[in-house]
N, C-alpha and C. Protein backbone atom coordinates (compact mmCIF):
# COMPACT_ATOMS: atom_id res chain seq x y z
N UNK A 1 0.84 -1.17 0.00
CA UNK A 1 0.00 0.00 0.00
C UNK A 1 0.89 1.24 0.00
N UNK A 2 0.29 2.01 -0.56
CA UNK A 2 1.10 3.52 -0.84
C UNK A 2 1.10 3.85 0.44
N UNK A 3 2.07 5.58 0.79
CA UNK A 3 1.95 5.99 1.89
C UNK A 3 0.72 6.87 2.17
N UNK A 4 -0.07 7.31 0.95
CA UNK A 4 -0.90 8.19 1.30
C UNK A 4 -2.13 7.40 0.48
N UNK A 5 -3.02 7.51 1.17
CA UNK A 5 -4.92 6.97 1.10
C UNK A 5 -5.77 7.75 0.67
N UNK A 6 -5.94 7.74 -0.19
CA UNK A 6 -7.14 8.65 -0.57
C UNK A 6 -8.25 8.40 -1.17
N UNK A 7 -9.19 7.85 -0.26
CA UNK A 7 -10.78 7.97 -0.17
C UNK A 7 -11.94 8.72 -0.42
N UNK A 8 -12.87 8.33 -1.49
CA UNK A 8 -14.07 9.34 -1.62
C UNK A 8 -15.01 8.84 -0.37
N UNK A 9 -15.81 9.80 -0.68
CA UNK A 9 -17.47 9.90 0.41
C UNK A 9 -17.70 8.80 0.32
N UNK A 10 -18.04 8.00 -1.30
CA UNK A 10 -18.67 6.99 -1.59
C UNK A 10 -17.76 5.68 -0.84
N UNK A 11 -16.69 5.85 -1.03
CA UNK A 11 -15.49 4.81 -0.46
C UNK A 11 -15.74 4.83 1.22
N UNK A 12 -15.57 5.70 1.60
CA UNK A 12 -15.93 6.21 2.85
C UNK A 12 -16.65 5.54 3.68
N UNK A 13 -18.25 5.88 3.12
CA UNK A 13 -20.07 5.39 3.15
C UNK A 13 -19.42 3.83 3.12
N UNK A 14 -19.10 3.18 1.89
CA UNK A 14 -18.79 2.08 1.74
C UNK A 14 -18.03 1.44 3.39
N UNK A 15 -17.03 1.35 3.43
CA UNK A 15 -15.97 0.98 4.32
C UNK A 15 -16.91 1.27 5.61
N UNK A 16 -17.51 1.96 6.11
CA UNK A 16 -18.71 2.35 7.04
C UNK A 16 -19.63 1.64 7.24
N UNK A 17 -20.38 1.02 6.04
CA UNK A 17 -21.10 -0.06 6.23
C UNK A 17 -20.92 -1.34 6.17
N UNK A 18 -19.74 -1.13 5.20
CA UNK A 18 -19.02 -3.12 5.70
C UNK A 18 -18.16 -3.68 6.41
N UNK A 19 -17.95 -2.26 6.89
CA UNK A 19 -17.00 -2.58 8.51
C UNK A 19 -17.12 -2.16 9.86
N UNK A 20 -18.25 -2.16 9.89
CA UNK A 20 -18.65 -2.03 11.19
C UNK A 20 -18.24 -0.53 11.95
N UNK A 21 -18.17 0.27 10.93
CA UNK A 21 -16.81 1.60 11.42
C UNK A 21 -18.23 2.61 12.03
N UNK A 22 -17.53 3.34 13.10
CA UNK A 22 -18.70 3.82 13.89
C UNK A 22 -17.45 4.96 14.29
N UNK A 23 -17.92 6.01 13.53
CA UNK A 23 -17.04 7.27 13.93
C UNK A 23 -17.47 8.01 15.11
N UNK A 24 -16.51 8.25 16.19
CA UNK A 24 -16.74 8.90 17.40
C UNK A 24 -17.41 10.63 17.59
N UNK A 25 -18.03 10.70 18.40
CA UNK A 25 -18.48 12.46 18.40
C UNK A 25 -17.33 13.39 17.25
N UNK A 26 -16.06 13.17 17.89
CA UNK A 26 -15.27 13.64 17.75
C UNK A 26 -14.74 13.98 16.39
N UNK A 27 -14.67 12.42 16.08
CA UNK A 27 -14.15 12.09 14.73
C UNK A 27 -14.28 13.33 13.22
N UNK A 28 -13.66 13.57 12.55
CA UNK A 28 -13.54 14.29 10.96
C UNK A 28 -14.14 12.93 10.54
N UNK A 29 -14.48 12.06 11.01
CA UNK A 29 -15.70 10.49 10.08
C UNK A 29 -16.72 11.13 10.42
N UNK A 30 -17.22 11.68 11.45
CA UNK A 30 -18.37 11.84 11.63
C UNK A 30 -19.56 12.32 10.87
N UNK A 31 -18.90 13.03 10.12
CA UNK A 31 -20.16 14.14 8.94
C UNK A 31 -20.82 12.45 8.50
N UNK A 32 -20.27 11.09 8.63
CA UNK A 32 -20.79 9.77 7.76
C UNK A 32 -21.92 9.39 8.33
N UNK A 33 -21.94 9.51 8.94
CA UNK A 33 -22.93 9.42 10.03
C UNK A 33 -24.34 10.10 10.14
N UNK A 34 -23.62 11.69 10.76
CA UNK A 34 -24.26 12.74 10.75
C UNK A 34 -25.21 12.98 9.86
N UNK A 35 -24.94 12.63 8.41
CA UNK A 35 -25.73 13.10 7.48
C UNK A 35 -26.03 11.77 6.68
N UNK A 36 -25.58 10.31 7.49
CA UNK A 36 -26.34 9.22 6.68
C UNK A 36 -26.09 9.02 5.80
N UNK A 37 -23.76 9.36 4.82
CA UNK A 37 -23.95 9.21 3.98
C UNK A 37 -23.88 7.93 3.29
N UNK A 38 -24.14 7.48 2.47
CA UNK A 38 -24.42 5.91 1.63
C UNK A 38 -23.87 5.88 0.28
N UNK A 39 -22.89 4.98 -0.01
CA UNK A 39 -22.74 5.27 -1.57
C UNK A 39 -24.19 4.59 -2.29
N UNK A 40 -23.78 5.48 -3.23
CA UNK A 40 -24.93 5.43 -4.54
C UNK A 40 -24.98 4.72 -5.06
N UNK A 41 -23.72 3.83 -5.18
CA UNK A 41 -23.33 2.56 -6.73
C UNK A 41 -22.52 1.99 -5.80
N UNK A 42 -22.84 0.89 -4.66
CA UNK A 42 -22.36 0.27 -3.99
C UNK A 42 -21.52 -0.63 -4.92
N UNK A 43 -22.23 -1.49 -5.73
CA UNK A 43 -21.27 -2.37 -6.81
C UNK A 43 -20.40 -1.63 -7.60
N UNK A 44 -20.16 -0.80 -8.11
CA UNK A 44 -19.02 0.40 -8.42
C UNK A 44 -17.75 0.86 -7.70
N UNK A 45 -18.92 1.14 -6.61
CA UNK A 45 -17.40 1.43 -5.52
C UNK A 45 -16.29 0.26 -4.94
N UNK A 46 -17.76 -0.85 -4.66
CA UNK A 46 -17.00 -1.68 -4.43
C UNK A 46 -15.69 -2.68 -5.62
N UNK A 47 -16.12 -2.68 -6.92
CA UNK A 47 -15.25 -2.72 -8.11
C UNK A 47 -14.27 -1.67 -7.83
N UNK A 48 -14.04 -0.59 -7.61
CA UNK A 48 -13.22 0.39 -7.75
C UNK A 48 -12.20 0.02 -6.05
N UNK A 49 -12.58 -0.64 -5.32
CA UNK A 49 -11.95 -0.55 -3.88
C UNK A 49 -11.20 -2.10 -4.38
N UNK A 50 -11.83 -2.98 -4.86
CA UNK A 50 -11.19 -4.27 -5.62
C UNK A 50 -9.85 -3.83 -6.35
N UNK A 51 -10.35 -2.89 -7.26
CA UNK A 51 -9.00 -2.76 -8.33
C UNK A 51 -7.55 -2.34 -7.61
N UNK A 52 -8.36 -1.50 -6.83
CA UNK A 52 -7.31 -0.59 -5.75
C UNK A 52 -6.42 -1.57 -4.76
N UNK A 53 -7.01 -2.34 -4.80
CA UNK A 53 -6.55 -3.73 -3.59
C UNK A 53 -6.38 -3.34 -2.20
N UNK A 54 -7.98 -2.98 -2.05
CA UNK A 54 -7.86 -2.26 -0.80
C UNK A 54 -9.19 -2.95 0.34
N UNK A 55 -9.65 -4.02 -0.53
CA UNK A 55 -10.63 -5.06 0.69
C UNK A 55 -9.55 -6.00 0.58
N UNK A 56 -10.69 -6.57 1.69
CA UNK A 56 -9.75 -7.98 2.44
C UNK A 56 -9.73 -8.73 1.74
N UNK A 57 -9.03 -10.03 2.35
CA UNK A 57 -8.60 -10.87 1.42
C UNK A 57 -10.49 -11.71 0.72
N UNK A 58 -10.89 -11.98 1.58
CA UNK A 58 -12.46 -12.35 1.30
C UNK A 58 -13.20 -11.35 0.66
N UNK A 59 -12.58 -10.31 0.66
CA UNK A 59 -13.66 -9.11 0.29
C UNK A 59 -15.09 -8.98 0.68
N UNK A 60 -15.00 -8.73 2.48
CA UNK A 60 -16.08 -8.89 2.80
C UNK A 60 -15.93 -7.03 3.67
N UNK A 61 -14.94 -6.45 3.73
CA UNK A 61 -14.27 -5.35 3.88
C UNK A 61 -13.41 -4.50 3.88
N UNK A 62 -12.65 -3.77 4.58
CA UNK A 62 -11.77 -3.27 3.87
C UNK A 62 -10.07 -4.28 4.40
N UNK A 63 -9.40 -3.95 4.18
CA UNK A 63 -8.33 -4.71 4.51
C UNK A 63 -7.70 -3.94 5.50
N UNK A 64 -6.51 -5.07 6.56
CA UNK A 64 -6.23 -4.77 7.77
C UNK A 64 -5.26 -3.56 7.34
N UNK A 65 -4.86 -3.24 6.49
CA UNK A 65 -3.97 -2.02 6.38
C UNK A 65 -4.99 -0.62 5.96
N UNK A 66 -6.35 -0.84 5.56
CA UNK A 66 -7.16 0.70 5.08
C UNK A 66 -7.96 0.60 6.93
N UNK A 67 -8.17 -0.61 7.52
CA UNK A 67 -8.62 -0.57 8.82
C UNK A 67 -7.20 0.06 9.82
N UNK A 68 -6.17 0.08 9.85
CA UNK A 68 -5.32 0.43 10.52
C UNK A 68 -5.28 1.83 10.38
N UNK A 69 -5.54 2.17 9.40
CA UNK A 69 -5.76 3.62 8.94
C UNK A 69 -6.85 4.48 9.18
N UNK A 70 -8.21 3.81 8.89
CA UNK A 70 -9.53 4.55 9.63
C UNK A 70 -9.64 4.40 10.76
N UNK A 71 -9.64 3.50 11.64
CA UNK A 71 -9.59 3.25 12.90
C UNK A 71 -8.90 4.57 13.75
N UNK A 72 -8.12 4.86 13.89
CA UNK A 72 -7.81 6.07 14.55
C UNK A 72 -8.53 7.21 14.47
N UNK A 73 -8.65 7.73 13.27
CA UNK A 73 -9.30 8.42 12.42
C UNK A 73 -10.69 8.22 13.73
N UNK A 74 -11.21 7.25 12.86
CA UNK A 74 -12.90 6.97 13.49
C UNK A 74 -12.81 6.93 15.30
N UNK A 75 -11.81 6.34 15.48
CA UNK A 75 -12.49 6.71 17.09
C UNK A 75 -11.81 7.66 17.81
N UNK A 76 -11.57 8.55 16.88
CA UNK A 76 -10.95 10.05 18.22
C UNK A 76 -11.80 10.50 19.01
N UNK A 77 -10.97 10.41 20.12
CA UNK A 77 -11.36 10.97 21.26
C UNK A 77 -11.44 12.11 22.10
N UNK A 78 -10.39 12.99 21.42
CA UNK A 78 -9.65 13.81 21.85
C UNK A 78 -10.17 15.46 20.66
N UNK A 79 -10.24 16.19 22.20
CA UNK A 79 -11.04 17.53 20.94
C UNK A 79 -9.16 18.32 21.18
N UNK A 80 -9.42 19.36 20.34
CA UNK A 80 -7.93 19.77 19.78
C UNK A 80 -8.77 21.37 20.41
N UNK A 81 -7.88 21.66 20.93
CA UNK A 81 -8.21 23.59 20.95
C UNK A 81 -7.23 24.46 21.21
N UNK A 82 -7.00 25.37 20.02
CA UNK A 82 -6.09 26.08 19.99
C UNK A 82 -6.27 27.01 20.62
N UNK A 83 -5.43 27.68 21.18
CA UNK A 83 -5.49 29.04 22.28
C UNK A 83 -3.97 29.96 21.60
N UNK A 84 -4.67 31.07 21.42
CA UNK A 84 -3.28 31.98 20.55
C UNK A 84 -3.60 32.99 21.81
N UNK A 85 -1.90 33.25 21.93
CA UNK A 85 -1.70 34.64 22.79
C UNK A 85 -1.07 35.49 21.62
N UNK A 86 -1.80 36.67 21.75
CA UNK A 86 -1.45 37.89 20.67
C UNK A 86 -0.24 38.86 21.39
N UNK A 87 0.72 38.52 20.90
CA UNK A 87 1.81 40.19 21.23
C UNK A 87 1.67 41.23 20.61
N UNK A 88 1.86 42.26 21.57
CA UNK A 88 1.47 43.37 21.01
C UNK A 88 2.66 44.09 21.41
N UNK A 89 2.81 45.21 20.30
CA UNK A 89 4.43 46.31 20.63
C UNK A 89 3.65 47.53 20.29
N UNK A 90 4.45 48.56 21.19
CA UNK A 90 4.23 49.46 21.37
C UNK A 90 5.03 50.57 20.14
């Protein structure tokens, strides 16, 4: 697998529903959820995630290396908040 992943909505939706992936409050997954998204052309995407060689070996989901990768992703826990102190000169 390459070093960098790059996933549509539809891929996304996909991998979401055949893997059990349940993005946290927190999560940048969450909008999948939030707004119920679903791919459109499940047999498409899923052809297109085949070619990519990016389900499992059964192709019943995604494979342990695109799961090693959403998994973090999907269950963050942790909110991020930036706090800036402004200097000011006279």
């Amino acid at each position: 697998m390459t070093r960098w992943l790059e996933l549509s909505d539809e891929e996304l939706a996909f991998f979401r529903l055949s893997c059990d992936l349940f993005p946290a409050t927190e999560s940048p997954l969450r909008y999948l959820v939030d707004q119920d998204v679903e791919p459109e052309d499940p047999d498409a995407t899923f052809h297109s995630l085949d070619a990519r060689q990016l389900l499992s070996g059964d192709k019943t989901g995604a494979s342990r290396e695109v799961l090693d990768r959403l998994d973090p992703v999907a269950d963050a826990d942790a909110r991020i908040t930036m706090r800036s102190r402004r200097q000011t000169r006279d």
